[in-house]
C-alpha atoms as a PDB file:
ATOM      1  CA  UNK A   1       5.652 -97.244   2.622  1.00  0.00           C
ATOM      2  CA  UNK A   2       6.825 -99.851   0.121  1.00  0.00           C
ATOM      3  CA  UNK A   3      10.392-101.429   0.159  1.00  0.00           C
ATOM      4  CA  UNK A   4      12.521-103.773  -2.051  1.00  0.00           C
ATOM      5  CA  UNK A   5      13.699-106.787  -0.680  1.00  0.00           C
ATOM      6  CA  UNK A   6      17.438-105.390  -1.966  1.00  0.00           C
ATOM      7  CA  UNK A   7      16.815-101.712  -0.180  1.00  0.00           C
ATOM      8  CA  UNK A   8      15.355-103.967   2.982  1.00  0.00           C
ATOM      9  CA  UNK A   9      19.217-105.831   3.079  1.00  0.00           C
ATOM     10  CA  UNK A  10      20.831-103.421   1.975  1.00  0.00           C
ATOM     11  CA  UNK A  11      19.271-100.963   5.514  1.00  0.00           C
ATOM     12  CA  UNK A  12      18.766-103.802   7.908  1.00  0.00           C
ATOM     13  CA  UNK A  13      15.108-103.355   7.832  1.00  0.00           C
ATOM     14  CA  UNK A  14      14.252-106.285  10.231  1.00  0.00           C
ATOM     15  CA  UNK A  15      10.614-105.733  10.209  1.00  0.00           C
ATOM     16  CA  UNK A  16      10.484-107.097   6.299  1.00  0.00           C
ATOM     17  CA  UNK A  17      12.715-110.160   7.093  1.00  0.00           C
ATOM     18  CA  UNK A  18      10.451-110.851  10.331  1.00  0.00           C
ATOM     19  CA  UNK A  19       6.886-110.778   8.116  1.00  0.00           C
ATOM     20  CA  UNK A  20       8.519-112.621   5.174  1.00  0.00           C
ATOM     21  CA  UNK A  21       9.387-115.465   7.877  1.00  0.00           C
ATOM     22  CA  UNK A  22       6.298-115.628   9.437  1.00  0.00           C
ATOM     23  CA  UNK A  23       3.686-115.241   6.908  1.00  0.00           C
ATOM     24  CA  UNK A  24       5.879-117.180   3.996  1.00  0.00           C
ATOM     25  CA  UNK A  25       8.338-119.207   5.367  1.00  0.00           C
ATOM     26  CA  UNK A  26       7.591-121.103   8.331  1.00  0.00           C
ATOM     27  CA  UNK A  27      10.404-122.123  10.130  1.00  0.00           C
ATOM     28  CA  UNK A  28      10.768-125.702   8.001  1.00  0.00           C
ATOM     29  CA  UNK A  29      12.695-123.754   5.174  1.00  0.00           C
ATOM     30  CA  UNK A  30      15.048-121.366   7.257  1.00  0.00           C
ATOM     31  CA  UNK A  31      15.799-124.468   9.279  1.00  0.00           C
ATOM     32  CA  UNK A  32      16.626-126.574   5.917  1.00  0.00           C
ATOM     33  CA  UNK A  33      19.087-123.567   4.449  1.00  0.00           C
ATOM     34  CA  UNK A  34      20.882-123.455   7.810  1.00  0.00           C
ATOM     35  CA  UNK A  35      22.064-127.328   7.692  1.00  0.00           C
ATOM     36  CA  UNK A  36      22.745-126.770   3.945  1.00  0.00           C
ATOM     37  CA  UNK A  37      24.637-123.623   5.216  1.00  0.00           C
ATOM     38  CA  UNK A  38      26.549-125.535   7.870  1.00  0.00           C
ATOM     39  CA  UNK A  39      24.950-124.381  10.861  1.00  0.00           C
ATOM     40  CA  UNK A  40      25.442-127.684  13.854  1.00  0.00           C
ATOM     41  CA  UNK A  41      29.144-128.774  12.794  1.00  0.00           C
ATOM     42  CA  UNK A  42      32.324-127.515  12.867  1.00  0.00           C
ATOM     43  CA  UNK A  43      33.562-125.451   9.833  1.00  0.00           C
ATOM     44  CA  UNK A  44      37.267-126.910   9.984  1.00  0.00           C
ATOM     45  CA  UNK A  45      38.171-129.731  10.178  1.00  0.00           C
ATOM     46  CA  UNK A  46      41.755-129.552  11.139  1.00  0.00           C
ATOM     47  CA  UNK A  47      40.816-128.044  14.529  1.00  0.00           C
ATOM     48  CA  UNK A  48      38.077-127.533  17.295  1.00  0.00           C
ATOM     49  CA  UNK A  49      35.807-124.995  16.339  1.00  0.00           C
ATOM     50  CA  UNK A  50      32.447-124.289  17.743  1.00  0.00           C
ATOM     51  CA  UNK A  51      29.293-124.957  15.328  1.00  0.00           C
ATOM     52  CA  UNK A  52      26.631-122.022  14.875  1.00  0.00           C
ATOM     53  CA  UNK A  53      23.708-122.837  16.115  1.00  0.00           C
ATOM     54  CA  UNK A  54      20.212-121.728  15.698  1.00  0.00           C
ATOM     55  CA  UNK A  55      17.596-120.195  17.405  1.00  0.00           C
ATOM     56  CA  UNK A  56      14.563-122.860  17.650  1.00  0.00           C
ATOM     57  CA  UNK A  57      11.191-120.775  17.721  1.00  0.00           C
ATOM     58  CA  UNK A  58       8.593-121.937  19.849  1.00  0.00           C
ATOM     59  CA  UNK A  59       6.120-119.303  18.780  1.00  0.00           C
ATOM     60  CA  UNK A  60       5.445-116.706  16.311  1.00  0.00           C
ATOM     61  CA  UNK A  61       7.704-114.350  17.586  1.00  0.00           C
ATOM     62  CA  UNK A  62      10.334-116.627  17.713  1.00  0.00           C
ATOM     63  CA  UNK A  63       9.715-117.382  14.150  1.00  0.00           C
ATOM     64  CA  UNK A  64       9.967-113.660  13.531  1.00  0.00           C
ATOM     65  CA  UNK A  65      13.164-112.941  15.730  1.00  0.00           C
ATOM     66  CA  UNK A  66      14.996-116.155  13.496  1.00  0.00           C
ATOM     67  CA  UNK A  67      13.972-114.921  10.094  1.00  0.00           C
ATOM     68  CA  UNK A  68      15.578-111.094  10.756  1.00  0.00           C
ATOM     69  CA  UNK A  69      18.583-112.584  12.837  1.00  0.00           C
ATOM     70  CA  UNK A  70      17.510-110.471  15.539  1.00  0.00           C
ATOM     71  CA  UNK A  71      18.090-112.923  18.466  1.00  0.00           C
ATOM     72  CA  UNK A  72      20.846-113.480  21.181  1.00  0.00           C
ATOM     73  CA  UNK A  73      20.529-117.879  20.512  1.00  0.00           C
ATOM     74  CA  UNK A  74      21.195-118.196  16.874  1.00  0.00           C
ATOM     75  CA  UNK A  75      24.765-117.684  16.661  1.00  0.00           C
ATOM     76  CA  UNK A  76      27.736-117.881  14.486  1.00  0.00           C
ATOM     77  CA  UNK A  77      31.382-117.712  13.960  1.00  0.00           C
ATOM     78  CA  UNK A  78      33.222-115.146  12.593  1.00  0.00           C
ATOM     79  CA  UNK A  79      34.729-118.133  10.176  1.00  0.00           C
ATOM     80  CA  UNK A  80      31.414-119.863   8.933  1.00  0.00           C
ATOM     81  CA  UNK A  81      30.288-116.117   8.331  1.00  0.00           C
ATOM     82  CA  UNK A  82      32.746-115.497   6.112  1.00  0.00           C
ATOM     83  CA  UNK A  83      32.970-119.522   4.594  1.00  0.00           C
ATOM     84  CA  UNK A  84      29.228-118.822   3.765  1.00  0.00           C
ATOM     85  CA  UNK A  85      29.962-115.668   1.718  1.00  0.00           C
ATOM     86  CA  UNK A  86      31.954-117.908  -0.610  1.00  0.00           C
ATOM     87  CA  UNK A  87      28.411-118.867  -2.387  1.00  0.00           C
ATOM     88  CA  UNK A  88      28.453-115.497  -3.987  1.00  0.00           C
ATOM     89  CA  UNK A  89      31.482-115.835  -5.547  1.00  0.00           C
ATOM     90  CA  UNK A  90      31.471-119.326  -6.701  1.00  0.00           C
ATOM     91  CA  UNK A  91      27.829-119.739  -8.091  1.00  0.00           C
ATOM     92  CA  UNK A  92      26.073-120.833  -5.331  1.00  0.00           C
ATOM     93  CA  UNK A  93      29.167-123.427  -4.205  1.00  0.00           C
ATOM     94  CA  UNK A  94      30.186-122.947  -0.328  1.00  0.00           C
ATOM     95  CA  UNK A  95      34.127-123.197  -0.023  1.00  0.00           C
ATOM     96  CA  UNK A  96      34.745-125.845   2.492  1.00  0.00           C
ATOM     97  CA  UNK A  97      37.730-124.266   4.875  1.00  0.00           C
ATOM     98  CA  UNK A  98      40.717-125.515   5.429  1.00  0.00           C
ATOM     99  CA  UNK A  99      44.083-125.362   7.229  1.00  0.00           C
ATOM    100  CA  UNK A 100      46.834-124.784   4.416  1.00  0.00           C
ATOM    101  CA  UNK A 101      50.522-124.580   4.327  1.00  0.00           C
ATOM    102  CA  UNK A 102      50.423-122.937   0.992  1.00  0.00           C
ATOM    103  CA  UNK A 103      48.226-121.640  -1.276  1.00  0.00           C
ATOM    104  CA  UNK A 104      48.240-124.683  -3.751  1.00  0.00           C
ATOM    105  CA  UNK A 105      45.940-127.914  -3.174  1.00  0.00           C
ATOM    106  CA  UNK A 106      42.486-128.802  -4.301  1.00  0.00           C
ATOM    107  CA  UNK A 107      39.866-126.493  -3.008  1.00  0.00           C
ATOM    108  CA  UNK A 108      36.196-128.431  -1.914  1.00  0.00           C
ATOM    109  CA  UNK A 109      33.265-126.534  -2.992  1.00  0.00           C
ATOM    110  CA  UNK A 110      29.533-127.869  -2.269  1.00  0.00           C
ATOM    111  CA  UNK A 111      26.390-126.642  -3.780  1.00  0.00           C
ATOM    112  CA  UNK A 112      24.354-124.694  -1.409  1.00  0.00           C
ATOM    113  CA  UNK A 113      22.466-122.398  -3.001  1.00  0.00           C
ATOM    114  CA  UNK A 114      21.037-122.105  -6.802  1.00  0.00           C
ATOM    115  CA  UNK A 115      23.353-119.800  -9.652  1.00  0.00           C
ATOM    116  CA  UNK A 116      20.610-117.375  -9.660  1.00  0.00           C
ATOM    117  CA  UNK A 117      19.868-117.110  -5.617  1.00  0.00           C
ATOM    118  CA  UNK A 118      23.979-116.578  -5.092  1.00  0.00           C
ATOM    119  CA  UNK A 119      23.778-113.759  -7.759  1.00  0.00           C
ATOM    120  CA  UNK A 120      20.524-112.053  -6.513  1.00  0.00           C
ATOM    121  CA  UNK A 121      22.329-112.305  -2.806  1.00  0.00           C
ATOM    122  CA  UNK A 122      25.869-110.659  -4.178  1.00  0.00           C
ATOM    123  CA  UNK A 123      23.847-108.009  -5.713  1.00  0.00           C
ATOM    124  CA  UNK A 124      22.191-106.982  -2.824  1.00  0.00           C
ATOM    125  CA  UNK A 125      25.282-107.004  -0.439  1.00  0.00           C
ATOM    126  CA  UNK A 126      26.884-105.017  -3.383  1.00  0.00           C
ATOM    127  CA  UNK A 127      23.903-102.243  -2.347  1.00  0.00           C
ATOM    128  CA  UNK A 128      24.505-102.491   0.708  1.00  0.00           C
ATOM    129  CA  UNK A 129      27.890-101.077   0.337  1.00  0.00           C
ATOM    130  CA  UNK A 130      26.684 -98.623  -2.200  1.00  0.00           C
ATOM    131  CA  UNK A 131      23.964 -97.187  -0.264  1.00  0.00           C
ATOM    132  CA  UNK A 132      23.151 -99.304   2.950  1.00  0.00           C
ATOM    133  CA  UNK A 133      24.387-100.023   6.452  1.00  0.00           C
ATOM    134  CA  UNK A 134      28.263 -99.886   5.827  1.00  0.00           C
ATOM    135  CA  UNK A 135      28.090 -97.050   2.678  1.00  0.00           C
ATOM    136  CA  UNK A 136      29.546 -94.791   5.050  1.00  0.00           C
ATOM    137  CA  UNK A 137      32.857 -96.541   5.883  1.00  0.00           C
ATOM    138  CA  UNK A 138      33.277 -97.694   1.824  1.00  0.00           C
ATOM    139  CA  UNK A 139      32.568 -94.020   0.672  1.00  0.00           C
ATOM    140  CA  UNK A 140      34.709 -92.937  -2.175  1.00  0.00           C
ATOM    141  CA  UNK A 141      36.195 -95.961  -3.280  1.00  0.00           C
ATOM    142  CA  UNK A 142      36.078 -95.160  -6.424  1.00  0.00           C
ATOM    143  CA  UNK A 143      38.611 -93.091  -5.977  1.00  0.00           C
ATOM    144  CA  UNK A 144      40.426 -94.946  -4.168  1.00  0.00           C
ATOM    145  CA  UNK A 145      43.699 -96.500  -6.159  1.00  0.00           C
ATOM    146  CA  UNK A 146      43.079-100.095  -4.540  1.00  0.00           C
ATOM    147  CA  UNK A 147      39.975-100.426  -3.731  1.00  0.00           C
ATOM    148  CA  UNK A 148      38.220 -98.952  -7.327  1.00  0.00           C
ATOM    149  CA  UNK A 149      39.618-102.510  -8.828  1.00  0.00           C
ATOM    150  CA  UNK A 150      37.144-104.378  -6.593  1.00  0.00           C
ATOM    151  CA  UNK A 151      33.196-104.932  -6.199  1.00  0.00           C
ATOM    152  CA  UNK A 152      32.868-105.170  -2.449  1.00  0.00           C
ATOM    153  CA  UNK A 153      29.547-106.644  -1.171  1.00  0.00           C
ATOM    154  CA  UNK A 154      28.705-106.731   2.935  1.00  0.00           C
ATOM    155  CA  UNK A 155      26.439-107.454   5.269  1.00  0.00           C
ATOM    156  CA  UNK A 156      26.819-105.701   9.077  1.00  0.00           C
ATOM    157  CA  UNK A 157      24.422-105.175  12.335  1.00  0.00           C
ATOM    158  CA  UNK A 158      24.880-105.032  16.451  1.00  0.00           C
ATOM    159  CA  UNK A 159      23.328-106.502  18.777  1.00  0.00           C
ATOM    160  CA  UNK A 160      23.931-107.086  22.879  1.00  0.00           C
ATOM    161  CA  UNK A 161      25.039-110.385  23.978  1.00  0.00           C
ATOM    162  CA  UNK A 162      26.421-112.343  26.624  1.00  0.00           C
ATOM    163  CA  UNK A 163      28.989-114.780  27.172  1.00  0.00           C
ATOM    164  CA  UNK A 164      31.614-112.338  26.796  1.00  0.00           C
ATOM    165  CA  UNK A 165      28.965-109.804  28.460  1.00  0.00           C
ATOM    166  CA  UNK A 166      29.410-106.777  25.550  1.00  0.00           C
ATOM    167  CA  UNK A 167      28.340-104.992  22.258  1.00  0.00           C
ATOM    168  CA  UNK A 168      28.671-107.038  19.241  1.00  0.00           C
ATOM    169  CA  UNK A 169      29.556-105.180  16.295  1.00  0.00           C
ATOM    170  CA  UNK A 170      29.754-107.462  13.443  1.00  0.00           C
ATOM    171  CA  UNK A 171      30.617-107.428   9.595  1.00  0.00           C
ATOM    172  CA  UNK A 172      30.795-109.897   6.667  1.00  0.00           C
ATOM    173  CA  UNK A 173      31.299-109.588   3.188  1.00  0.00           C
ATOM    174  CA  UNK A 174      33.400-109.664  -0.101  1.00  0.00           C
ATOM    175  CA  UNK A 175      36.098-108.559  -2.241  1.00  0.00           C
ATOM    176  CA  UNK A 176      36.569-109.440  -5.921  1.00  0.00           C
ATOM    177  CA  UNK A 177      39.085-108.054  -8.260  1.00  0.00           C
ATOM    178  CA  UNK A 178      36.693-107.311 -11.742  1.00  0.00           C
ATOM    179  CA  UNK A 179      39.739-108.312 -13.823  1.00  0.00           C
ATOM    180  CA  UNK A 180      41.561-111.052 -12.364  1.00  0.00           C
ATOM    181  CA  UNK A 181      38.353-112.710 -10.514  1.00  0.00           C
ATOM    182  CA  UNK A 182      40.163-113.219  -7.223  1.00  0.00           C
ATOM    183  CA  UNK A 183      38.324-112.208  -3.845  1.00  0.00           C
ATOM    184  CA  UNK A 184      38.264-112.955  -0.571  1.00  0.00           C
ATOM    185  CA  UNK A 185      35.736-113.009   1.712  1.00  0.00           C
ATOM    186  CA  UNK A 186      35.915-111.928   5.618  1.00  0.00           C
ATOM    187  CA  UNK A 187      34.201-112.138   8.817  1.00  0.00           C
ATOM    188  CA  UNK A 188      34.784-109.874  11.636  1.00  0.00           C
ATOM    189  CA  UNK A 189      33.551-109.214  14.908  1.00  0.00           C
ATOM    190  CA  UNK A 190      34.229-107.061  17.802  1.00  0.00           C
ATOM    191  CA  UNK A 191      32.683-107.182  20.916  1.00  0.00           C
ATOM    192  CA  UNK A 192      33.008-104.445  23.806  1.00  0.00           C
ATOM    193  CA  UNK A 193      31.867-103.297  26.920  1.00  0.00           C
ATOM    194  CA  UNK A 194      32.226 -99.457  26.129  1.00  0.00           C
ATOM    195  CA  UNK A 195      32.800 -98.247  23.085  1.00  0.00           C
ATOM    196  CA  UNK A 196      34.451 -98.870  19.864  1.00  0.00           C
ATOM    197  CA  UNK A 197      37.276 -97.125  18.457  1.00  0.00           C
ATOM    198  CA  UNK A 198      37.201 -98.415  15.299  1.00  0.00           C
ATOM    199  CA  UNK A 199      33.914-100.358  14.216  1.00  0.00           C
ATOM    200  CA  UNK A 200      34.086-104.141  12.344  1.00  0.00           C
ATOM    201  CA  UNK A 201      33.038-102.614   8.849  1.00  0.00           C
ATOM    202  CA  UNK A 202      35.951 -99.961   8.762  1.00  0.00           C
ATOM    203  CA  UNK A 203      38.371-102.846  10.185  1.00  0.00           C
ATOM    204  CA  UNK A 204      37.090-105.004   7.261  1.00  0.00           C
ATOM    205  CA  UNK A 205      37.809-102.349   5.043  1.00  0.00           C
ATOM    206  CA  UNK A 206      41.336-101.621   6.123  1.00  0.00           C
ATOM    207  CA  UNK A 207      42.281-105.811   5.811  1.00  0.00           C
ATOM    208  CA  UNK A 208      41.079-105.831   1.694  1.00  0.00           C
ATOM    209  CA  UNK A 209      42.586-102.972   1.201  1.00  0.00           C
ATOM    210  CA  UNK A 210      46.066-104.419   2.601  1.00  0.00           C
ATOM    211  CA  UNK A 211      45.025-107.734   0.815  1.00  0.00           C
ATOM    212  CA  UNK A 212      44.545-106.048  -3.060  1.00  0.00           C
ATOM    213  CA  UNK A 213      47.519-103.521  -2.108  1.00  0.00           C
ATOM    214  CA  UNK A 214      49.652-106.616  -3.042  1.00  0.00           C
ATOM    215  CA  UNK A 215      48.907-106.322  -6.430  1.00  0.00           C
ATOM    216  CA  UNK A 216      48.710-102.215  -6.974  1.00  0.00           C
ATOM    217  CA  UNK A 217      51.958-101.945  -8.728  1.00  0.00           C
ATOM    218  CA  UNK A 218      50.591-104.491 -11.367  1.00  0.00           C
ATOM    219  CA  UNK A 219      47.398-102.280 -11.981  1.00  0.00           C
ATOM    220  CA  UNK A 220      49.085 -99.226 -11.980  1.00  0.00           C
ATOM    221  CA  UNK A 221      50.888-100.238 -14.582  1.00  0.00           C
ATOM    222  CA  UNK A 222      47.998-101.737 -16.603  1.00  0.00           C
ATOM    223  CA  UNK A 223      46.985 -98.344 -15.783  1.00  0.00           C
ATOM    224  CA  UNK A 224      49.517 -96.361 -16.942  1.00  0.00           C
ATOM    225  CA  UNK A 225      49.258 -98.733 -20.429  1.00  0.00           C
ATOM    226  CA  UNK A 226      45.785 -97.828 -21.116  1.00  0.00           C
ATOM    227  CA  UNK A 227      46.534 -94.051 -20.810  1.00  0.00           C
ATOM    228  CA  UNK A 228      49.455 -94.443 -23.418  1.00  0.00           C
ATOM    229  CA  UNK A 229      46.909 -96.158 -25.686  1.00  0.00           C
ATOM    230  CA  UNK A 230      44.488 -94.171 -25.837  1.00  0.00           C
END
C-alpha cells in the first residue's frame, strides 16, 4: 500500500523512515543534519546540560534503526527537542536557548534548515495533530476558546529505555497564534515504570493552553468586535 511521506510522520510509520535511510540516505547526510541540529554540545550555555548524541550504525540495520529514531543510543533532551522545533517557526533559523531574566534581549537564530524544508516539516507536524499520532488528545480544538487561535504542530512516540530503567513517553511540538505570530515550542517527556496517568501529548496540551489563556480576554474581545461588525 502506498503512503505520503506527510501521512508516514504524521502515523509514525517507521518502516518508510527506515527504507528512505537506507536505500537514499546513507548515514553521511543524517549525520551532517544532526551537527547542524546541535546534536554533541550542550544547548545552553549558561548551565551544564547533557548533549544528544547519536546512534553510530555499524551496519544496515543500524542505518535503518537511526533514520526512524527507533533506537535506545541516539538520544536527546527534552530542551534541544523543543530548541529544534524553533526552525519551523522562524524559516528554517534554530533559536539558540538561553537563560533570561526577562523577556527583552537579542534573540540568536542560526540557519539550519532551508525556508522551504522548515515549511514542508511544520506542515506535516500540523497533520500530525490533525489526523496522526497525538489527533486524539488535540480533538476539538476548534472549538476550543484558546486553543482555535493557534496552529499546533507535534511530533510524539515511546520507546523502552534505560538509565532511569522505564517507559518513555515523549512529545514535541508547536504553538503559534495565526494573528499575533507568537508561539512557543515544547518538549516533554515522561518516563515510568508502570503506567501513565496522564501521557506527554495531553500534558503538552494542557501547558499551551495555560500559555495562550494569557491572552483570551484580548481575543474575546476582538471577538466580540467582529460579531458587532458584521
Amino acid at each position: 500500500m502506498d503512503i505520503s511521506l506527510a501521512d508516514a510522520f504524521a502515523r509514525s510509520n517507521n518502516i518508510v523512515f527506515a527504507k528512505l535511510g537506507t536505500i537514499y540516505l546513507g548515514e553521511a547526510p543524517i549525520e551532517l543534519t544532526a551537527k547542524r541540529m546541535g546534536f554533541w554540545k550542550s544547548p545552553v550555555k549558561e548551565l551544564e546540560s547533557t548533549p544528544s548524541t547519536m546512534l553510530m550504525p555499524k551496519d544496515d540495520f543500524n542505518l535503518a534503526e537511526l533514520a526512524c529514531g527507533y533506537n535506545k543510543e541516539t538520544r536527546m533532551s527534552p530542551l534541544h527537542a523543543a530548541q529544534i522545533v524553533t526552525v519551523v517557526m522562524n524559516n528554517g533559523c534554530m533559536v539558540t536557548a538561553r537563560l533570561v531574566r526577562t523577556q527583552n534581549g537579542n534573540v540568536i537564530k542560526i540557519p539550519v534548515m532551508k525556508k522551504e524544508t522548515a515549511q514542508n516539516l511544520s506542515t506535516m507536524m500540523e497533520r500530525t495533530v490533525k489526523s496522526g499520532t497525538v489527533a486524539k488528545s488535540f480533538r476539538r480544538i476548534s472549538s476550543d476558546r484558546v486553543l482555535k487561535y493557534l496552529a499546533i504542530g507535534a511530533k510524539s512516540g515511546s520507546i523502552n529505555g534505560d538509565q532511569p530503567k522505564g517507559k518513555r513517553n515523549w512529545f514535541v511540538g508547536f504553538a503559534q497564534n495565526k494573528d499575533t505570530g507568537e508561539g512557543i515550542t515544547i518538549g516533554c517527556l515522561l518516563v515510568l515504570k508502570d503506567h501513565f496517568h496522564i501521557e506527554a501529548d495531553m500534558l503538552s496540551r494542557l501547558v499551551i493552553r495555560r500559555y495562550f489563556s494569557k491572552d483570551m480576554n484580548l481575543a474575546q474581545v476582538i471577538h466580540k468586535h467582529k460579531r458587532r461588525t458584521t
